[in-house]
C-alpha atoms as a PDB file:
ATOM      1  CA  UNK A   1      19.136  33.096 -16.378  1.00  0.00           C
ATOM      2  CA  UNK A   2      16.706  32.692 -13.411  1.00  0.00           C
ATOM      3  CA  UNK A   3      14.215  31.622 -16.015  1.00  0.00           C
ATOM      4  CA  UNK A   4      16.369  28.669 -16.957  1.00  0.00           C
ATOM      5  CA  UNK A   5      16.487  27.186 -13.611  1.00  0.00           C
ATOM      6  CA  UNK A   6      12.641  27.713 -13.097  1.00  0.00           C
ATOM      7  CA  UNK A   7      12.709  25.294 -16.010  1.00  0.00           C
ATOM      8  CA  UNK A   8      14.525  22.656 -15.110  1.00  0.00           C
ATOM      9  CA  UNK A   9      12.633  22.964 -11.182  1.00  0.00           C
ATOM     10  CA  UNK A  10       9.115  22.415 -13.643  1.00  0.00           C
ATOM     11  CA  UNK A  11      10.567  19.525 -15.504  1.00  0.00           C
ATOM     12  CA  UNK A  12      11.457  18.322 -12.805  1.00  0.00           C
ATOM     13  CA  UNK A  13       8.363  18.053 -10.814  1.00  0.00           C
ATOM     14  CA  UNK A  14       6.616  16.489 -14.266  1.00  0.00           C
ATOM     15  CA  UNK A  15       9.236  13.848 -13.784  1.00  0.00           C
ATOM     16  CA  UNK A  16       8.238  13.274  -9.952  1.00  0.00           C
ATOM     17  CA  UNK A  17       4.161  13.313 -10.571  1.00  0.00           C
ATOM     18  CA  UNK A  18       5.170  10.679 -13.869  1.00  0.00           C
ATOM     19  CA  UNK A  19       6.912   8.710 -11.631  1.00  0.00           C
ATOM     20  CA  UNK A  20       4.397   8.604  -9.282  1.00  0.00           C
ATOM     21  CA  UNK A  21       1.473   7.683 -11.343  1.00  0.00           C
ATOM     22  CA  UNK A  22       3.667   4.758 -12.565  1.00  0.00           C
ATOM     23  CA  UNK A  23       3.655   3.914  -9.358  1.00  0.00           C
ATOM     24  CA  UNK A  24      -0.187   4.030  -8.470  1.00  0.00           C
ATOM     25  CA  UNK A  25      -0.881   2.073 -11.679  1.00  0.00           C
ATOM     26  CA  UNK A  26       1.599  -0.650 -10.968  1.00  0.00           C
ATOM     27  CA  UNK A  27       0.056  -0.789  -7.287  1.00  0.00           C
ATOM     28  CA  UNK A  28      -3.248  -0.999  -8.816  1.00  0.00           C
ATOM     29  CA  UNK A  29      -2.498  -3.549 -11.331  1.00  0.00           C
ATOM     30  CA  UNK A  30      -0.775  -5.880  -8.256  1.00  0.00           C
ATOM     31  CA  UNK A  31      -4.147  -5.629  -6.572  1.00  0.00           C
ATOM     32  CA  UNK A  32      -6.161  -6.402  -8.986  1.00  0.00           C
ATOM     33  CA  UNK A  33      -4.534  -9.634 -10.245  1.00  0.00           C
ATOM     34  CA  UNK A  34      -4.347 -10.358  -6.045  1.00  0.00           C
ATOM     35  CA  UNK A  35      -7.790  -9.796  -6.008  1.00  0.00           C
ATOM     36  CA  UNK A  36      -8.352 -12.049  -9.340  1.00  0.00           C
ATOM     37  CA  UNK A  37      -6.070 -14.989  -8.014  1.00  0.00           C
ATOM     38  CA  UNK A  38      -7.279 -15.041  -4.328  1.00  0.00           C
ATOM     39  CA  UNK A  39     -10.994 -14.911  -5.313  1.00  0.00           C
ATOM     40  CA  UNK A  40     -11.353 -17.482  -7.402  1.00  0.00           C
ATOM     41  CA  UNK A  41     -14.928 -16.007  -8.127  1.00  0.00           C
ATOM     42  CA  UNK A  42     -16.270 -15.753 -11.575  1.00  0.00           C
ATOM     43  CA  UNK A  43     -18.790 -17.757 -14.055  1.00  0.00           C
ATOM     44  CA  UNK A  44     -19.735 -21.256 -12.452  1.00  0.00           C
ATOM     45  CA  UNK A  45     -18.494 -23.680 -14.816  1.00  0.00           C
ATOM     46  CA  UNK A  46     -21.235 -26.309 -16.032  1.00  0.00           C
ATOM     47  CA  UNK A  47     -21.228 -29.016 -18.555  1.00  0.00           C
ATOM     48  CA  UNK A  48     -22.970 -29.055 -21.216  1.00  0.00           C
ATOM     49  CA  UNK A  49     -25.074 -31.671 -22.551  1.00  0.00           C
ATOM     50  CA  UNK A  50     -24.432 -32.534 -26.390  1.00  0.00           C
ATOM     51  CA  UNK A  51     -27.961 -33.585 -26.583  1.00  0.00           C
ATOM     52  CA  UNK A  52     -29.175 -29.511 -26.100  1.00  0.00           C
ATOM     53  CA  UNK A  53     -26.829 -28.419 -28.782  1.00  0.00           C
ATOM     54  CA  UNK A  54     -28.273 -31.172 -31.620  1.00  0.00           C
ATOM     55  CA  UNK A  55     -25.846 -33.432 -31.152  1.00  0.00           C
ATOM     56  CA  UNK A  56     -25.414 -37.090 -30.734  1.00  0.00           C
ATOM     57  CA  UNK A  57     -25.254 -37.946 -27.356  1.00  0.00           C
ATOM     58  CA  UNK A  58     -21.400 -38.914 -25.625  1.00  0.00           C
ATOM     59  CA  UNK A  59     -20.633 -42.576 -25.608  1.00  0.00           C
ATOM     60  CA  UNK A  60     -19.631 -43.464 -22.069  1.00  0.00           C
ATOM     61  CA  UNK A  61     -17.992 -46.779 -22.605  1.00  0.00           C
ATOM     62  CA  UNK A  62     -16.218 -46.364 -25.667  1.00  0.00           C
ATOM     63  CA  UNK A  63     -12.391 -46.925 -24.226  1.00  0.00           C
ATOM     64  CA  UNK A  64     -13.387 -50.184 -23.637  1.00  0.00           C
ATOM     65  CA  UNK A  65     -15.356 -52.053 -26.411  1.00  0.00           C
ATOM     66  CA  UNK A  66     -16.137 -55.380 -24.440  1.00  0.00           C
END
């Protein structure tokens, strides 16, 4: 019988140390999409010019055909 109870006291602790990676990861996963959101940092956006890709180059007035 004393085995038993050893058992459940093992089990037990797997259930705490799963519960407490859950934890960590959802803690880690908060900071990085903080970290993501707040920066703003990443690839500078620039445009590209049609001309560089072989293509005709943009119309700028064609909205208004006077």
């Amino acid at each position: 019988m004393a085995s038993r109870s050893n058992t459940r006291f093992q089990k037990r602790l797997k259930e705490l140390a799963r519960a407490a990676k859950r934890r960590e990861k959802e803690e880690k996963r908060k900071l990085r999409k903080a970290m993501r959101v707040s920066d703003g940092s990443g690839p500078p956006i620039e445009a590209i010019d049609p001309v560089d890709l072989g293509l005709p180059p943009l119309e700028e007035d064609t909205a208004n055909p006077s």
